[in-house]
Protein backbone atom coordinates (compact mmCIF):
# COMPACT_ATOMS: atom_id res chain seq x y z
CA UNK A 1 0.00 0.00 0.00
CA UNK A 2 1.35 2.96 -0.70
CA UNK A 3 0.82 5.35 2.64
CA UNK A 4 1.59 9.15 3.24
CA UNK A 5 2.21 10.13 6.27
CA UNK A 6 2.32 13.31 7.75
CA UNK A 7 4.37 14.54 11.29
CA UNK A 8 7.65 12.18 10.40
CA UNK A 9 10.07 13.78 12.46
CA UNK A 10 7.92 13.80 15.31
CA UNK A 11 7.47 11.87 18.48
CA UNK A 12 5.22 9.17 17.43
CA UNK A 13 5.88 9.50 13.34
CA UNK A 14 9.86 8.73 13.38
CA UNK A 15 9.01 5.24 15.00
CA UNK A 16 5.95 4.83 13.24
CA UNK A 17 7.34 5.27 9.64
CA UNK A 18 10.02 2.70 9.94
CA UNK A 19 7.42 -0.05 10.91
CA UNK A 20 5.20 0.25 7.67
CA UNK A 21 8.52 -0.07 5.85
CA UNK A 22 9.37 -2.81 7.59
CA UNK A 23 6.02 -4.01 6.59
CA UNK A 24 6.43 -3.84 3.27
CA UNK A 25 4.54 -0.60 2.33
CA UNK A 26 5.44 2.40 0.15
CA UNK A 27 5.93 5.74 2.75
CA UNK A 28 5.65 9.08 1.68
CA UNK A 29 6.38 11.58 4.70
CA UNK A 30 6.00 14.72 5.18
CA UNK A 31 7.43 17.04 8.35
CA UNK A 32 7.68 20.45 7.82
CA UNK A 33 11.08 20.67 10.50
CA UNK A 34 9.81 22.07 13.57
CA UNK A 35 11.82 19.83 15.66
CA UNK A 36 14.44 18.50 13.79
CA UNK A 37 16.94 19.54 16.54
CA UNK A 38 15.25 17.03 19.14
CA UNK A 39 16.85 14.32 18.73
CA UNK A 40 17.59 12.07 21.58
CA UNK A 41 19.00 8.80 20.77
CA UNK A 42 19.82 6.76 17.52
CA UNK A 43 16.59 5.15 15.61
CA UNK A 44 15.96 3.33 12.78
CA UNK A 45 18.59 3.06 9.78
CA UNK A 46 15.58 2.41 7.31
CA UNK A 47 14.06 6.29 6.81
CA UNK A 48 10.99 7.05 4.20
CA UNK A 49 11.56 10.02 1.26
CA UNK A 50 10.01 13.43 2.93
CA UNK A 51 8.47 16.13 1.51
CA UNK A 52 9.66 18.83 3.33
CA UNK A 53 6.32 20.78 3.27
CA UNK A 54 3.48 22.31 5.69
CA UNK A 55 0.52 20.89 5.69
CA UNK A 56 -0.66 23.96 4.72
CA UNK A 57 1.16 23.42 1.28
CA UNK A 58 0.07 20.02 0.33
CA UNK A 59 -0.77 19.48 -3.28
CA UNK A 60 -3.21 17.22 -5.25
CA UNK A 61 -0.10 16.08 -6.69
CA UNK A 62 1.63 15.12 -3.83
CA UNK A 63 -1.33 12.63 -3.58
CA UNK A 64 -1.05 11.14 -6.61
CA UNK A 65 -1.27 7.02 -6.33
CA UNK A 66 -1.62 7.36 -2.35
CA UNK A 67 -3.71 4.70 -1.10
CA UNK A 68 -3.60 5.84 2.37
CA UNK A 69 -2.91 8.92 4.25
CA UNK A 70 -1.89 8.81 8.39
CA UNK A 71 -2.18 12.38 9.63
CA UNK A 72 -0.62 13.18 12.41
CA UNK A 73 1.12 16.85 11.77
CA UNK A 74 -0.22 19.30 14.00
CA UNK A 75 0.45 21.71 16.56
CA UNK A 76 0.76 19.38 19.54
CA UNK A 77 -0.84 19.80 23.24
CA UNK A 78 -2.46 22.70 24.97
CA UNK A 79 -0.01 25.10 26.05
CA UNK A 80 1.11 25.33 22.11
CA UNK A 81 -2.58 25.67 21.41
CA UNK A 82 -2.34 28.99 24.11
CA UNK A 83 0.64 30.13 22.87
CA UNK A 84 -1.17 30.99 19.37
CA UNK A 85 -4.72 30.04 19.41
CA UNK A 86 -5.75 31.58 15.61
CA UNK A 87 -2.82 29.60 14.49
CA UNK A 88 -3.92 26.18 16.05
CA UNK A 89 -7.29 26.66 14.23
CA UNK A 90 -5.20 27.24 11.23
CA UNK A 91 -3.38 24.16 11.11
CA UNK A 92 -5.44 21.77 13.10
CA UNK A 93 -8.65 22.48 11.84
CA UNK A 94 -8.48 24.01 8.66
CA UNK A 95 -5.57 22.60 7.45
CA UNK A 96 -6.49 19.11 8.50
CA UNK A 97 -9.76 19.52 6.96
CA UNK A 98 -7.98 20.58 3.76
CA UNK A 99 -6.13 18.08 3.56
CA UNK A 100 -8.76 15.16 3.69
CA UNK A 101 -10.92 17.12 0.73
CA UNK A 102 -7.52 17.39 -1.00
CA UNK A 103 -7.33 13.17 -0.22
CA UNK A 104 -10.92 12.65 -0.93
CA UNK A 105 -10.46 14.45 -4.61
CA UNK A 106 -7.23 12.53 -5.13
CA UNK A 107 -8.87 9.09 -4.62
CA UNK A 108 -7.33 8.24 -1.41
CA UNK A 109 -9.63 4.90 0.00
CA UNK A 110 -8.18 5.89 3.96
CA UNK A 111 -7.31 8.51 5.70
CA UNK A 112 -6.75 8.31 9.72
CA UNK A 113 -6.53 11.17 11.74
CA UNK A 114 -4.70 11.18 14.77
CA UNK A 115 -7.34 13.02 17.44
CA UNK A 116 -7.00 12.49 21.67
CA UNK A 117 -9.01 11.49 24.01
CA UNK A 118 -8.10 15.31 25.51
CA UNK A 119 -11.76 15.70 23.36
CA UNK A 120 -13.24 14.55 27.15
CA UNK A 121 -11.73 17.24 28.90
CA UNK A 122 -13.61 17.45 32.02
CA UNK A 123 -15.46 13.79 32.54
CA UNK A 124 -17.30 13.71 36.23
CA UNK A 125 -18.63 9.65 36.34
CA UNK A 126 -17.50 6.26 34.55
CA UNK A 127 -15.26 5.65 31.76
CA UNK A 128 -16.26 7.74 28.88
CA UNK A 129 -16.54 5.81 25.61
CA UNK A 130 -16.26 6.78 21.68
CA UNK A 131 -20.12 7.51 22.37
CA UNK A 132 -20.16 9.85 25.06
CA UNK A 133 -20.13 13.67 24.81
CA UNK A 134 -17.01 15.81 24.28
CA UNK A 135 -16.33 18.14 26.53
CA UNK A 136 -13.33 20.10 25.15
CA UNK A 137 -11.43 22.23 27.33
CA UNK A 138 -8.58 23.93 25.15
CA UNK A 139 -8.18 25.47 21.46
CA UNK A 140 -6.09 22.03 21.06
CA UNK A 141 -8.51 19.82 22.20
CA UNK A 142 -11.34 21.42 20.42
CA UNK A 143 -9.94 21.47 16.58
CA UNK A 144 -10.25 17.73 17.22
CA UNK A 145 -13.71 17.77 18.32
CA UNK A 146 -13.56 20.23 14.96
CA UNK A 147 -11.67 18.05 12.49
CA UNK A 148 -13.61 14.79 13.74
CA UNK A 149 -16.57 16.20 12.87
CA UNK A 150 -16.13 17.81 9.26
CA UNK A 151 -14.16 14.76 7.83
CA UNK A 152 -16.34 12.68 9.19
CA UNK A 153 -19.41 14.02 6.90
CA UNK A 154 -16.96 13.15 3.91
CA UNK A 155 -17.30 9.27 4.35
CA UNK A 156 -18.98 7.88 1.79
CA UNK A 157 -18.42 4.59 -0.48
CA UNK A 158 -14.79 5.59 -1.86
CA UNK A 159 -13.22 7.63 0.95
CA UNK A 160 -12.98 5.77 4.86
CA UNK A 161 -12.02 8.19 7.47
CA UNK A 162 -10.93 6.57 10.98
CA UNK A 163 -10.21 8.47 14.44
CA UNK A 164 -7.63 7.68 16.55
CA UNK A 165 -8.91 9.35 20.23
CA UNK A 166 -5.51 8.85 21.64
CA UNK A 167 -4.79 8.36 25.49
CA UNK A 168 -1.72 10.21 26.71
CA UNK A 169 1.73 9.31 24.97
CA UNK A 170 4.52 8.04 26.61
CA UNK A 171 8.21 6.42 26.33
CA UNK A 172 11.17 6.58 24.36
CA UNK A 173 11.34 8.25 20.95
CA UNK A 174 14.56 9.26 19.14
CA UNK A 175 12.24 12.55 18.77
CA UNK A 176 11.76 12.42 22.50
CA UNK A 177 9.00 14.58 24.20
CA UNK A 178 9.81 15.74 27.66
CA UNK A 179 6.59 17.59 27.99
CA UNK A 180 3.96 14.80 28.46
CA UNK A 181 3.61 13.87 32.10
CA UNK A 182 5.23 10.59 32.17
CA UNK A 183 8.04 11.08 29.96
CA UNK A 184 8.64 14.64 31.98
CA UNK A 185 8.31 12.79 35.47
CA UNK A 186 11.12 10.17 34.31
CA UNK A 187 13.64 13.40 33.34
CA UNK A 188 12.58 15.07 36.73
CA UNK A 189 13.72 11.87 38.39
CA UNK A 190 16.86 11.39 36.35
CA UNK A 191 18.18 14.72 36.63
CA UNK A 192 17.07 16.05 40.36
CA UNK A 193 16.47 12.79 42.16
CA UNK A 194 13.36 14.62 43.14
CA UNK A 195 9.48 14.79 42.22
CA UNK A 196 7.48 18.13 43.02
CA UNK A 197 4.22 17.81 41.94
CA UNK A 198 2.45 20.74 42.42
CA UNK A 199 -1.27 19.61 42.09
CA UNK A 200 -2.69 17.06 44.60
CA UNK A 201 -2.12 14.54 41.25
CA UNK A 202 -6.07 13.69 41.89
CA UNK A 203 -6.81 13.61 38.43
CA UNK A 204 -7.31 10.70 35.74
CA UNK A 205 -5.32 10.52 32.84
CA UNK A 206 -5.33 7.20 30.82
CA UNK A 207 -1.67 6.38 29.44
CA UNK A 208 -0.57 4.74 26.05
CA UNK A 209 3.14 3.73 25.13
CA UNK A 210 4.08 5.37 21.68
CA UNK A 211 4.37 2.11 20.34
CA UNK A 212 1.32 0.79 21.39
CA UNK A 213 -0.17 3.75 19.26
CA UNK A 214 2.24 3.01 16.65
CA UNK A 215 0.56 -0.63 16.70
CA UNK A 216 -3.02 0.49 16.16
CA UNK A 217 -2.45 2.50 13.48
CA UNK A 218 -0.70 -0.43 11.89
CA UNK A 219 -3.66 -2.37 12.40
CA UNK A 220 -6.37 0.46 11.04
CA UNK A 221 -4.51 0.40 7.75
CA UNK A 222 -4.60 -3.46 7.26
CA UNK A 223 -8.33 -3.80 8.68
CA UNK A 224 -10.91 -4.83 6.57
CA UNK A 225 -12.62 -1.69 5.15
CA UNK A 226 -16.02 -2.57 7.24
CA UNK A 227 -14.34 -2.38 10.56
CA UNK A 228 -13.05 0.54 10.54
CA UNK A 229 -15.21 3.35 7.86
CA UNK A 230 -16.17 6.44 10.21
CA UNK A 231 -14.94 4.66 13.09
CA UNK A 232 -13.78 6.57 16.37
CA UNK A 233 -11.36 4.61 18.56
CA UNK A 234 -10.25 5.32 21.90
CA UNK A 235 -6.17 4.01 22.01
CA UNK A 236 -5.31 2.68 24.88
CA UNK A 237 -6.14 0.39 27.40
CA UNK A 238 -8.96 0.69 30.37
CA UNK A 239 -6.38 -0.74 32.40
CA UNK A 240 -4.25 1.91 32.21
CA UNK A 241 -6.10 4.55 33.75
CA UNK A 242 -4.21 6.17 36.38
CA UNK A 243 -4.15 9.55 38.49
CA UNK A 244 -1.77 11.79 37.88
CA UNK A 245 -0.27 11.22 41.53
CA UNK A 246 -0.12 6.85 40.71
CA UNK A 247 1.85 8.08 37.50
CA UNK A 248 4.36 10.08 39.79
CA UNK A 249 4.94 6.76 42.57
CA UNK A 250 5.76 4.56 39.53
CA UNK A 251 8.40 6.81 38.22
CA UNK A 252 9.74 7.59 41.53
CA UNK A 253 9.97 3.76 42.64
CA UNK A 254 11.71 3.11 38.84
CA UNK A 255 14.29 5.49 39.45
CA UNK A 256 16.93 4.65 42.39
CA UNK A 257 17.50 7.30 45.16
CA UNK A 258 14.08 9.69 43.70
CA UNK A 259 11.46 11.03 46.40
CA UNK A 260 8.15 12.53 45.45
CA UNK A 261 6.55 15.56 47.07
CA UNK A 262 2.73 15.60 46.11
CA UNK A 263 1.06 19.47 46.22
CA UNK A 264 -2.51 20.72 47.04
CA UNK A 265 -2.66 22.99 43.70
CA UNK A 266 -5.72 21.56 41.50
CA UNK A 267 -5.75 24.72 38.70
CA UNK A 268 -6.21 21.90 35.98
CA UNK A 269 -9.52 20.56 36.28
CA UNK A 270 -9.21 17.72 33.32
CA UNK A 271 -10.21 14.40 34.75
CA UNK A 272 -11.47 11.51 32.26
CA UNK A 273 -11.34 7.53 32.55
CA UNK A 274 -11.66 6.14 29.55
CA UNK A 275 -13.19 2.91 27.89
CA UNK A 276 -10.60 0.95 25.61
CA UNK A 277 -12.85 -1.46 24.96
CA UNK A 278 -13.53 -1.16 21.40
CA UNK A 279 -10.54 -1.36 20.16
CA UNK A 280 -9.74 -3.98 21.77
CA UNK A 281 -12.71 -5.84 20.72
CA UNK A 282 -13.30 -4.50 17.39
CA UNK A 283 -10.03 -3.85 15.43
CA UNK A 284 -8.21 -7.03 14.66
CA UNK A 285 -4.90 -7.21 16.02
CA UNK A 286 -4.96 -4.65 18.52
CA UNK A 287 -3.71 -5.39 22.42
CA UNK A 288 -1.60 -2.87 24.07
CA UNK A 289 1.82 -4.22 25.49
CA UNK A 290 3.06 -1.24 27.34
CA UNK A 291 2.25 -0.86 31.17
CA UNK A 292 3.25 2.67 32.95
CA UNK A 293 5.70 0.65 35.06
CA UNK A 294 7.35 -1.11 31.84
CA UNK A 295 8.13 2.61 30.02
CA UNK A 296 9.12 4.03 33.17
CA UNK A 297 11.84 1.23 33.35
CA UNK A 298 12.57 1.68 29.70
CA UNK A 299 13.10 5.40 30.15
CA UNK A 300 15.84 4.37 32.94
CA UNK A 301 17.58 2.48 30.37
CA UNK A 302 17.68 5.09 27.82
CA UNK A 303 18.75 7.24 30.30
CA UNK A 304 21.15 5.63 31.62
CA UNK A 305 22.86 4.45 27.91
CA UNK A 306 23.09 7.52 26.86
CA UNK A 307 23.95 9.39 30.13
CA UNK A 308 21.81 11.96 29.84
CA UNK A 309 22.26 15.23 31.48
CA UNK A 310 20.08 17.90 33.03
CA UNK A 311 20.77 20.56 29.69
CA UNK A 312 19.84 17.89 27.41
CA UNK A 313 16.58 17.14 29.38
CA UNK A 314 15.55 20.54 29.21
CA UNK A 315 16.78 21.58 25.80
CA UNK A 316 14.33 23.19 23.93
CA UNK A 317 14.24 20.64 21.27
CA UNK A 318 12.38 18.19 23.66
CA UNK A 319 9.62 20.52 24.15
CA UNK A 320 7.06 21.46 21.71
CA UNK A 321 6.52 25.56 23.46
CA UNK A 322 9.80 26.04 24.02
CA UNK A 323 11.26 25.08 20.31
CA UNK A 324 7.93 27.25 18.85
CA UNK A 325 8.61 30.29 20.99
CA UNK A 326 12.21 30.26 19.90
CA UNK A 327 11.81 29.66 16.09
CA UNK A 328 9.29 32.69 16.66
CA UNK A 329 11.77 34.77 18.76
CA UNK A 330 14.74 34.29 15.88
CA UNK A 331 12.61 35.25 13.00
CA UNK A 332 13.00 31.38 11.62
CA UNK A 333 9.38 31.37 11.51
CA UNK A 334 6.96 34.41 11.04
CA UNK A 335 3.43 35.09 13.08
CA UNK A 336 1.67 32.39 10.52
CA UNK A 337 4.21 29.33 11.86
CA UNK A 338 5.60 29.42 8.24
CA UNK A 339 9.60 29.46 7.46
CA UNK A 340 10.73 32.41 6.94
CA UNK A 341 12.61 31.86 3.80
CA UNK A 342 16.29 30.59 3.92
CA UNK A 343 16.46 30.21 7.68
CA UNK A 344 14.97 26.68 7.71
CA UNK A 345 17.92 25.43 10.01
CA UNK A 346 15.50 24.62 13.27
């Protein structure tokens, strides 16, 4: 099959690329550069030809003989989404809708959209399932609501949209993310010995190992057509549910020598358990294999291979608001989150 994908050089995309080589299918990608310079550890030798391009920029001709698209280029979590709101809406809903009418014209049969199960937001009883209502706290969370919604009234006969309502990413990435709570908990513990949460950690957040996601999006592209046309799935696993605090005493017990202060702050009011039963009953091939506790010890291992140190873990290049502000503050990108021409060095 042969598959574009977009957000290659990201967290999830650089692992996720290499696997439908390995399986045999034809990858276009497409990364427009924002975070080229995070780049943690060695990956894959086997790398997929990139168009070097904005989603924003896509042609019909860049879709020419694609079979499939994955989307997952976007501006990623909430504080990005505060740091330029009109801009999220830009690229996350706009462009994403664009780009599925682009795919729908070009005769793409699939196109799966990487959405969040952030679309909860604010969930007071039970686990919430692909059926309940969205509750959308944040400009991020909200294009998804957005972009489910639009490409979703483009289904028909020829064109199969799918929705991946991710739980909350974590482990090791060569295009490592340190700002996703248990990735950031792990570099707190590495490089200070020392947890300081400052909320009470009372919260719900379901987890999902990058691979694990890598794994169901694997199995959406080689599903029969029927199970997965307009589908919504949550990724994850209802198992791994945890509060933000539980998250905190697993890394803290992983790492040797690290002690854990919990706070009484609760500013951030998003709480959601969420069913993973669908997809675990309804798309073939899917189980997750990642607990909390078995990133958390692969984290340590990275860690401690590569030595890392306390300016690596908070180098800009690790966190999505901090590399944004500074392409913004050098004049590498202008006010739209386009390169400013000739200065695409990242």
């Amino acid at each position: 099959m042969k598959v574009l994908v977009t957000g290659t050089e990201g967290y999830i995309g650089c692992l996720f690329a290499p696997l439908l080589l390995e399986r045999g299918h034809d990858v276009i990608a497409v990364d427009t550069g924002f975070y080229k310079v995070g780049w943690l550890y060695h990956g894959s030798d086997r790398t997929a030809y990139t168009l070097n391009k904005d989603i924003r920029h896509i042609t019909l001709e860049d879709l020419a003989g694609v079979e499939a698209i994955v989307h997952m280029a976007e501006l990623s979590n909430d504080p990005t989404g505060q740091l330029a709101p009109h801009i999220t809406y830009d690229i996350n809903h706009r462009g994403s809708v664009r780009l599925a009418r682009l795919a729908k014209q070009a005769g793409v049969q699939r196109f799966i959209y990487m959405s969040s199960c952030s679309v909860y937001g604010i969930a007071a009883e039970g686990d919430v399932t692909e059926a309940s209502p969205v509750n959308p706290q944040t400009a991020y969370a909200n294009c998804k609501v957005l972009v489910e919604r639009d490409v979703a009234q483009m289904a028909d006969d020829n064109f199969s949209p799918t929705f991946m309502r991710n739980a909350t990413a974590f482990g090791a990435s060569p295009r490592m993310r340190f700002d996703i709570v248990l990735n950031n908990l792990a570099g707190l513990a590495w490089t200070t010995r020392e947890i300081k949460m400052t909320s009470d950690g009372t919260p719900w957040r379901p987890l999902v190992h990058v691979l694990d996601i890598a794994k169901a999006l694997l199995c959406v592209l080689e599903a029969p057509r029927d199970s997965i046309h307009n589908q919504i799935f949550n990724v994850g696993d209802t198992a791994h549910n945890y509060r933000v605090r539980a998250i905190a005493e697993i890394v803290a017990a992983t790492f040797p020598g690290c002690s854990l202060k919990v706070g009484t702050n609760s500013s951030d009011h998003r709480s959601y358990r969420v069913s993973f039963e669908k997809i675990n009953t309804q798309l073939p091939g899917f189980k997750c294999e990642w607990t909390a506790e078995r990133g958390a010890k692969q984290l340590f291992q990275v860690f401690s291979q590569i030595d890392m140190t306390a300016e690596v873990f908070n180098h800009r290049g690790f966190t999505r608001l901090k590399q944004l502000e500074y392409l913004l503050r050098t004049q590498q990108i202008d006010q739209d989150f386009f390169w400013v021409k000739g200065t695409e060095i990242a």
